[in-house]
N, C-alpha and C. Protein backbone atom coordinates (compact mmCIF):
# COMPACT_ATOMS: atom_id res chain seq x y z
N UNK A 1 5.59 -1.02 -11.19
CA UNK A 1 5.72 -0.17 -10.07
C UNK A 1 7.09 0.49 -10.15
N UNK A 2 7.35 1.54 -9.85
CA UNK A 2 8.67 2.30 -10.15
C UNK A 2 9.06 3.09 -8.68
N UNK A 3 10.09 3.55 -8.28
CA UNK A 3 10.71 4.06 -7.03
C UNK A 3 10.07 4.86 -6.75
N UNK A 4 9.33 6.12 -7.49
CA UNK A 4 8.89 7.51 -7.47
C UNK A 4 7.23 7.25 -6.78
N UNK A 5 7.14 7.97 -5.65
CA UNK A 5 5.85 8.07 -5.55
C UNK A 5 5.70 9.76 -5.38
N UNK A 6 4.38 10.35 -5.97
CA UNK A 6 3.96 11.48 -6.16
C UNK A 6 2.86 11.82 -4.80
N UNK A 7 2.81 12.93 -4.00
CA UNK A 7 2.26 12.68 -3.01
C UNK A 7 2.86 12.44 -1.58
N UNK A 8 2.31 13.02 -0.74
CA UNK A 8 2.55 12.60 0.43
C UNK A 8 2.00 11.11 1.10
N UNK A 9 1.11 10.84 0.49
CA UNK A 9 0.23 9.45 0.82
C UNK A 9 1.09 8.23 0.08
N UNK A 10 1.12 7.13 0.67
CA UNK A 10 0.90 5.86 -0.44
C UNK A 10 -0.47 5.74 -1.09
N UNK A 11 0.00 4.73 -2.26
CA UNK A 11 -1.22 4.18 -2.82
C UNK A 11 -1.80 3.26 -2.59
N UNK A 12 -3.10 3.11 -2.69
CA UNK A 12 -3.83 2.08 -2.43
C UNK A 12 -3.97 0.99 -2.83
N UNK A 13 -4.00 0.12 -1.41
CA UNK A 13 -3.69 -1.37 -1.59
C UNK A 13 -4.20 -2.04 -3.05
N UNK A 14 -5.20 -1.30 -3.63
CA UNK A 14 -5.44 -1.89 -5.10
C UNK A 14 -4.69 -1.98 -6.08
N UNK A 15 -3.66 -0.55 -6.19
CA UNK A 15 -2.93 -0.24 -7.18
C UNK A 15 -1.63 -1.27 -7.19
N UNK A 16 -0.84 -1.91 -5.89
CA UNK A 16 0.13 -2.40 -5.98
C UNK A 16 -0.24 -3.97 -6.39
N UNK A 17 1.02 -4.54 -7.24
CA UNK A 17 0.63 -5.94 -7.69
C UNK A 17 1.42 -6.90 -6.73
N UNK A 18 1.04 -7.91 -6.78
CA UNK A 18 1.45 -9.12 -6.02
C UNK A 18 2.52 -10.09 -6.52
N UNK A 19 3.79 -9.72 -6.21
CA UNK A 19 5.03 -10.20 -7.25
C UNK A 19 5.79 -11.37 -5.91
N UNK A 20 5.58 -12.35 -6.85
CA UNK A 20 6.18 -13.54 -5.75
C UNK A 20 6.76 -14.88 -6.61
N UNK A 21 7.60 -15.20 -5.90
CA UNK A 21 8.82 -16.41 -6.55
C UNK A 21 7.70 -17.14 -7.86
N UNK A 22 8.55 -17.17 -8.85
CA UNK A 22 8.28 -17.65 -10.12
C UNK A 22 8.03 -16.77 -11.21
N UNK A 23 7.38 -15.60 -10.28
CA UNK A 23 7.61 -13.81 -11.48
C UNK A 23 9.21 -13.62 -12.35
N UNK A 24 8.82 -13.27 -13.72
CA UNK A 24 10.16 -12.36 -13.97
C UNK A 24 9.65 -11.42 -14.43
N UNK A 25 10.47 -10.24 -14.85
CA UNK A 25 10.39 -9.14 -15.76
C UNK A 25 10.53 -7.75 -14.98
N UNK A 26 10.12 -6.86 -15.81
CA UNK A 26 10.23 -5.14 -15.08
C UNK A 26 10.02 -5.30 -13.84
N UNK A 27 8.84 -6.01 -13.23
CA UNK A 27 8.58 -5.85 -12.28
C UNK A 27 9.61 -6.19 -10.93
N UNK A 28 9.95 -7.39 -11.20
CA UNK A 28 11.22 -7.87 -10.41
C UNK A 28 12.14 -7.27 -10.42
N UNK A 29 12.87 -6.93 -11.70
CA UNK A 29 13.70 -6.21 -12.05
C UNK A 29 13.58 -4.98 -10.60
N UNK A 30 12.86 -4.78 -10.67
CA UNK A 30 12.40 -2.79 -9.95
C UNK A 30 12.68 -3.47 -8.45
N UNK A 31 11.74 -4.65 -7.73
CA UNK A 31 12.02 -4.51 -6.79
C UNK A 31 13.54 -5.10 -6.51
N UNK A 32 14.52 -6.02 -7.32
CA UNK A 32 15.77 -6.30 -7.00
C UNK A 32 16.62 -5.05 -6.73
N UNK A 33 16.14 -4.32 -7.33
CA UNK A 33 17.03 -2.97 -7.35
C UNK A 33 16.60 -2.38 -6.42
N UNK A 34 15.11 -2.11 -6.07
CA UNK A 34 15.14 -1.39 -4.28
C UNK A 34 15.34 -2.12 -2.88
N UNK A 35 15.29 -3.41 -3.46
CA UNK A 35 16.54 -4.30 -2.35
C UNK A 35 17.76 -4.12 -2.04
N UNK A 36 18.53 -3.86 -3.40
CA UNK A 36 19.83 -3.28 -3.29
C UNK A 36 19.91 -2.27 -2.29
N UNK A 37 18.99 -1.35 -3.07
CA UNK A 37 19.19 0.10 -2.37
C UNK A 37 18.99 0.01 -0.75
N UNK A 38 18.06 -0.83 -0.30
CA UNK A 38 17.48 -0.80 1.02
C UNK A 38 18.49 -2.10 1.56
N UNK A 39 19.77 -2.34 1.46
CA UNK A 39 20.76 -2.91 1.93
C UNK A 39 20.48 -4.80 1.65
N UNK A 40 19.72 -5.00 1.29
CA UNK A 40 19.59 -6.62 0.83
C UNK A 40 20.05 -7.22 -0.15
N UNK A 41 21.16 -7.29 -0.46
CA UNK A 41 22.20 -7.37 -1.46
C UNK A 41 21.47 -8.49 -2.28
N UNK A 42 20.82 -8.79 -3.85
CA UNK A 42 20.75 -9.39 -4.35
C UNK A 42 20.85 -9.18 -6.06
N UNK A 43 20.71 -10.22 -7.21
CA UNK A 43 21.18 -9.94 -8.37
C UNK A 43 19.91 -9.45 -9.16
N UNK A 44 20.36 -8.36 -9.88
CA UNK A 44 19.01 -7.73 -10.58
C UNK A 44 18.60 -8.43 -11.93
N UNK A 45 18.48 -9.84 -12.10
CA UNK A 45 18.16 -10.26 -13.43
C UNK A 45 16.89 -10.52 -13.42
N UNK A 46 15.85 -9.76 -13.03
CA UNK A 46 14.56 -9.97 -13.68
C UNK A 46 14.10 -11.16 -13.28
N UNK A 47 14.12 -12.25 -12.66
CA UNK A 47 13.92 -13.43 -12.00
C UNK A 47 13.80 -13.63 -10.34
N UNK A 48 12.49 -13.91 -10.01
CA UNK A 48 12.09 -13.90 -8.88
C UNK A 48 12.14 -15.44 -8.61
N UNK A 49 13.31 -15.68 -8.05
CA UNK A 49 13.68 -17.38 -7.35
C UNK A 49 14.00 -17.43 -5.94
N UNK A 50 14.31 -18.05 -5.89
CA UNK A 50 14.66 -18.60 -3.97
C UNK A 50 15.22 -17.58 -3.32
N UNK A 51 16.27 -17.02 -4.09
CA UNK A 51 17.37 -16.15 -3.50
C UNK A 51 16.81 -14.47 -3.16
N UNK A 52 16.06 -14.25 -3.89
CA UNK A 52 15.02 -13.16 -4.02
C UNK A 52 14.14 -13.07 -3.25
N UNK A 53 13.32 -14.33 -3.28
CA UNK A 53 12.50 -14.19 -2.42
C UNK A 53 12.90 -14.35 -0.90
N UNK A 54 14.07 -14.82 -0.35
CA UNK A 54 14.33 -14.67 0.68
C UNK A 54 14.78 -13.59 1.11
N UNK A 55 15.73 -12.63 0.26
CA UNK A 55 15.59 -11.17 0.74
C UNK A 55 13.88 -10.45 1.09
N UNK A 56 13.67 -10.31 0.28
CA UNK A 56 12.09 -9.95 0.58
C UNK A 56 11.99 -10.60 1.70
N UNK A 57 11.63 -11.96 2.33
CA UNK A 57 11.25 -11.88 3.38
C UNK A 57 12.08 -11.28 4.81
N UNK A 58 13.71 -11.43 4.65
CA UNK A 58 14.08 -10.33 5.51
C UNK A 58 13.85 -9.17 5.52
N UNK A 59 13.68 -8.23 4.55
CA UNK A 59 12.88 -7.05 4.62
C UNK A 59 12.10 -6.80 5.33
N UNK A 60 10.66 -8.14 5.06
CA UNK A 60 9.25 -7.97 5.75
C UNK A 60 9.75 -8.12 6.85
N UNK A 61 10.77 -9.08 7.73
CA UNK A 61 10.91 -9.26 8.85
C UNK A 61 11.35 -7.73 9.68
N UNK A 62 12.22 -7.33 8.53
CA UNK A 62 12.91 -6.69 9.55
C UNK A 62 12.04 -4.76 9.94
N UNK A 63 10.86 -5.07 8.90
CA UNK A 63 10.07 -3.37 8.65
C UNK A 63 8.39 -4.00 9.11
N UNK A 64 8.43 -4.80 9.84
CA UNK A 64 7.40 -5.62 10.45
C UNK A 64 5.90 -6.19 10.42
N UNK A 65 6.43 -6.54 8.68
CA UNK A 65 5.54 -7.29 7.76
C UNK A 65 5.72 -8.77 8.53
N UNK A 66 4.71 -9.22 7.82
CA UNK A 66 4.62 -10.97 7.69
C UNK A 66 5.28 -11.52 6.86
N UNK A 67 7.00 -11.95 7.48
CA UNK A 67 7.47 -12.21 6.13
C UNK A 67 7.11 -14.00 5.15
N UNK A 68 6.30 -13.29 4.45
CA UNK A 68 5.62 -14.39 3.24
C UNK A 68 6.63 -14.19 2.15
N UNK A 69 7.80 -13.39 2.35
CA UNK A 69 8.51 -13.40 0.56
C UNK A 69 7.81 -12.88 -0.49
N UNK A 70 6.90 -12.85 -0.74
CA UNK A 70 6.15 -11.86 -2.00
C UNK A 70 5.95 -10.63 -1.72
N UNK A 71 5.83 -9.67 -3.13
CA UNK A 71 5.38 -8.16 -2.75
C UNK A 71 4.61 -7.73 -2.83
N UNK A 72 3.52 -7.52 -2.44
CA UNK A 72 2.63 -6.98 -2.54
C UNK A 72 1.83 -5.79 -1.59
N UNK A 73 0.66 -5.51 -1.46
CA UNK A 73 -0.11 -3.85 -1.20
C UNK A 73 1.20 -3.45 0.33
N UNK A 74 1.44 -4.42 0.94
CA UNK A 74 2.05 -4.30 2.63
C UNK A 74 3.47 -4.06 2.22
N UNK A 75 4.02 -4.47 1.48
CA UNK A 75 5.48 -4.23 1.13
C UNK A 75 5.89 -3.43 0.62
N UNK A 76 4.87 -3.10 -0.58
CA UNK A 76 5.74 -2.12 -1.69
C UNK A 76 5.65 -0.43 -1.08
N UNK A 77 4.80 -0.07 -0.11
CA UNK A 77 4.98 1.45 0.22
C UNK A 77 5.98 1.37 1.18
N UNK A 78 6.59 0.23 2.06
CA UNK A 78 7.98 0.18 2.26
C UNK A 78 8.99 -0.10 1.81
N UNK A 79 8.92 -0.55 0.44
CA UNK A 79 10.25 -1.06 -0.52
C UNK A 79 10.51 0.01 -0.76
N UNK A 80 9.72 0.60 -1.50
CA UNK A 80 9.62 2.12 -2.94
C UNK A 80 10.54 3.44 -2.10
N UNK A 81 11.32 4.22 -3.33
CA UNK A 81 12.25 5.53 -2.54
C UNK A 81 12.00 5.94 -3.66
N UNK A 82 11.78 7.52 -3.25
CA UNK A 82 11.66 8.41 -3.48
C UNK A 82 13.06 8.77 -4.73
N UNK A 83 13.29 9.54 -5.92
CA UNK A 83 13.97 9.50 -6.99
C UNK A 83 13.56 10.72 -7.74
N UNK A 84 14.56 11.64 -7.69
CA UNK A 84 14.80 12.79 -8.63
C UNK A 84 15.21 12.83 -9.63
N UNK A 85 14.57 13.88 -10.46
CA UNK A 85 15.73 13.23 -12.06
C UNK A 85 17.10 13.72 -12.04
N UNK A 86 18.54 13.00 -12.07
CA UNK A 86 19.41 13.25 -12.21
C UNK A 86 19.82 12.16 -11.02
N UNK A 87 18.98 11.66 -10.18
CA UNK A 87 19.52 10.68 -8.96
C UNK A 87 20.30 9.43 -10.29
N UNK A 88 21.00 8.55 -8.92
CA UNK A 88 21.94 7.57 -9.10
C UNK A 88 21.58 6.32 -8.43
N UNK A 89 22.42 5.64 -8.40
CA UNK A 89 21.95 4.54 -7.62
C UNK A 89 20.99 3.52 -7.57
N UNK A 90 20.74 2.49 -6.77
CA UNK A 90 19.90 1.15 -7.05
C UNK A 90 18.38 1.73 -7.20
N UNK A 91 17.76 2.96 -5.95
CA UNK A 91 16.94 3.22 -6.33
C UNK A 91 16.46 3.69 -7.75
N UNK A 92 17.63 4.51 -8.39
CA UNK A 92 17.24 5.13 -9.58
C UNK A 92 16.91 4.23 -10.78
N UNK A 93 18.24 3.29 -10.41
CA UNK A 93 18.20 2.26 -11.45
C UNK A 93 16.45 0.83 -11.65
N UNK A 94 16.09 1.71 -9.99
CA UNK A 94 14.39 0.79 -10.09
C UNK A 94 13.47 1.68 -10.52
N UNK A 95 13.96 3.18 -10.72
CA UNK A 95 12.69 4.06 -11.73
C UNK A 95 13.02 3.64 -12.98
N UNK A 96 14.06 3.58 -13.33
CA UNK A 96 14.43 3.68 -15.04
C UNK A 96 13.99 2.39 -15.58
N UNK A 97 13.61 1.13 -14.72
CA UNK A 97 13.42 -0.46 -15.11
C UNK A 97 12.29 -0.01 -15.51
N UNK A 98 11.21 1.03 -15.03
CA UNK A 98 9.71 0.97 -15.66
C UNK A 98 9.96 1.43 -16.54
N UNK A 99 8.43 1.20 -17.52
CA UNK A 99 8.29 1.75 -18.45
C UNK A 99 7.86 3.34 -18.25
N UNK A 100 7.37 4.32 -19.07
CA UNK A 100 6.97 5.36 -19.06
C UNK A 100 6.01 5.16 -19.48
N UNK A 101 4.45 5.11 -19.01
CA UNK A 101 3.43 5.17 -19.80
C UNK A 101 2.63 6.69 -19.70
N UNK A 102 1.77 6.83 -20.91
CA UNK A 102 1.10 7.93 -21.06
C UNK A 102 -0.20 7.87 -19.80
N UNK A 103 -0.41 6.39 -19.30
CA UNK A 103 -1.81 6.41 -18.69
C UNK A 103 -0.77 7.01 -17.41
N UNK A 104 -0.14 6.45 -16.86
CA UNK A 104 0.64 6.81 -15.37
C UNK A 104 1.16 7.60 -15.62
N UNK A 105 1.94 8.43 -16.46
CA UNK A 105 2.39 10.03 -16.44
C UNK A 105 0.94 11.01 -16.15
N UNK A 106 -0.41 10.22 -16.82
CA UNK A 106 -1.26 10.87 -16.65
C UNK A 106 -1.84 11.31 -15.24
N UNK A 107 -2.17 9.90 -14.67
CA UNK A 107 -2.62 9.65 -13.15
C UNK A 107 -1.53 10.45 -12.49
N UNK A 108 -0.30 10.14 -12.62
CA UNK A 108 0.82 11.39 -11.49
C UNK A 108 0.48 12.87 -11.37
N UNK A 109 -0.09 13.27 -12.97
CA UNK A 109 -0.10 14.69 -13.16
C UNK A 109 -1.42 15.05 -12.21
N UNK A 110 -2.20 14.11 -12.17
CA UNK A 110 -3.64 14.32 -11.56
C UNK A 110 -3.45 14.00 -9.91
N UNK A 111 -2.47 13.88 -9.39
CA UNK A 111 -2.32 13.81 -8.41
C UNK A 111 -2.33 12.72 -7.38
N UNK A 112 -2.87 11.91 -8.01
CA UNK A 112 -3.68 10.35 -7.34
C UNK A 112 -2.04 9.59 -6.72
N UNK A 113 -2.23 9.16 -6.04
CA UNK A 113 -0.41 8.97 -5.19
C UNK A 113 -0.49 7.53 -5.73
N UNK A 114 -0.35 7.67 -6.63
CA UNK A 114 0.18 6.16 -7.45
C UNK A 114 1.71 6.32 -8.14
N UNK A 115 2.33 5.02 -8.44
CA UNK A 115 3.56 4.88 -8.44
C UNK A 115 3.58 5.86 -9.91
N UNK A 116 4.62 6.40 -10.16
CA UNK A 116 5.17 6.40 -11.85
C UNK A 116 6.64 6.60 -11.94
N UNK A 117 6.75 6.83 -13.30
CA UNK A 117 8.03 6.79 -13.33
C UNK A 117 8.73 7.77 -13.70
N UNK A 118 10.24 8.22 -13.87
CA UNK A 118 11.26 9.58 -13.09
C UNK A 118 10.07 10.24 -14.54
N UNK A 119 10.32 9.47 -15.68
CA UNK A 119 9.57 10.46 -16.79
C UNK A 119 8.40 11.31 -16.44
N UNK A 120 7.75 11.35 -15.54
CA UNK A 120 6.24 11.72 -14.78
C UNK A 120 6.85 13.14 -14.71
C-alpha cells in the first residue's frame, strides 16, 4: 500500500491488507512512515512490534476507529496522504517504501481508486 491514492474515492475494503504486530517488511515500513507523518512518532524499521502497534491504536482512537492496533480496510483510507512527485517528508518517504509495479501503475491509469505508487 503506498501514500498516493488516485481518485476522489477510497478503495475498497478488499484491496487494503491486514498488517498487525508480528508483520515486517514494505508494508510496515509504509505505514511507520505515515505515522510519522500523521504525528505518532515511531521507528521506521520494517517491524511491526509492541511499540508500533500501539501507535496505531492511538491513531484508531483518536480518528474513531476501534482501536485493535492492526491496519487494515478501516484504517488505511485514514492513515494514507496524498504525495506529489517532488514531495518530502514521512509521507513521501511511505510512497517511495513501495514497490512500483506494472499491475498497479496499470490499475491507477484505469482509474480504479486503488493505492499506487509516486511512479503511477
Amino acid at each position: 500500500m503506498v501514500a498516493v491514492l488516485l481518485g476522489p474515492n477510497t478503495a475498497s475494503a478488499a484491496t487494503w491488507p491486514v498488517i498487525a504486530n508480528g508483520d515486517s517488511g514494505a508494508q510496515v515500513t509504509t505505514i511507520q512512515h505515515l505515522l510519522n507523518h500523521r504525528g505518532y512518532a515511531t521507528a521506521a524499521d520494517g517491524r511491526f512490534g509492541p511499540a508500533t502497534e500501539a501507535k496505531v491504536s492511538a491513531f484508531q482512537s483518536a480518528n474513531g476507529l476501534t482501536a485493535d492496533g492492526s491496519v487494515g480496510p478501516l484504517t488505511w483510507p485514514k492513515l494514507v496522504a496524498t504525495v506529489q512527485s517532488g514531495s518530502t517528508g514521512n509521507a513521501a518517504e511511505a510512497a517511495q517504501t513501495q514497490p512500483a509495479t506494472t499491475a498497479t501503475s496499470a490499475s491507477a491509469r484505469s482509474g480504479s481508486p486503488r493505492p499506487c505508487s509516486t511512479a503511477c
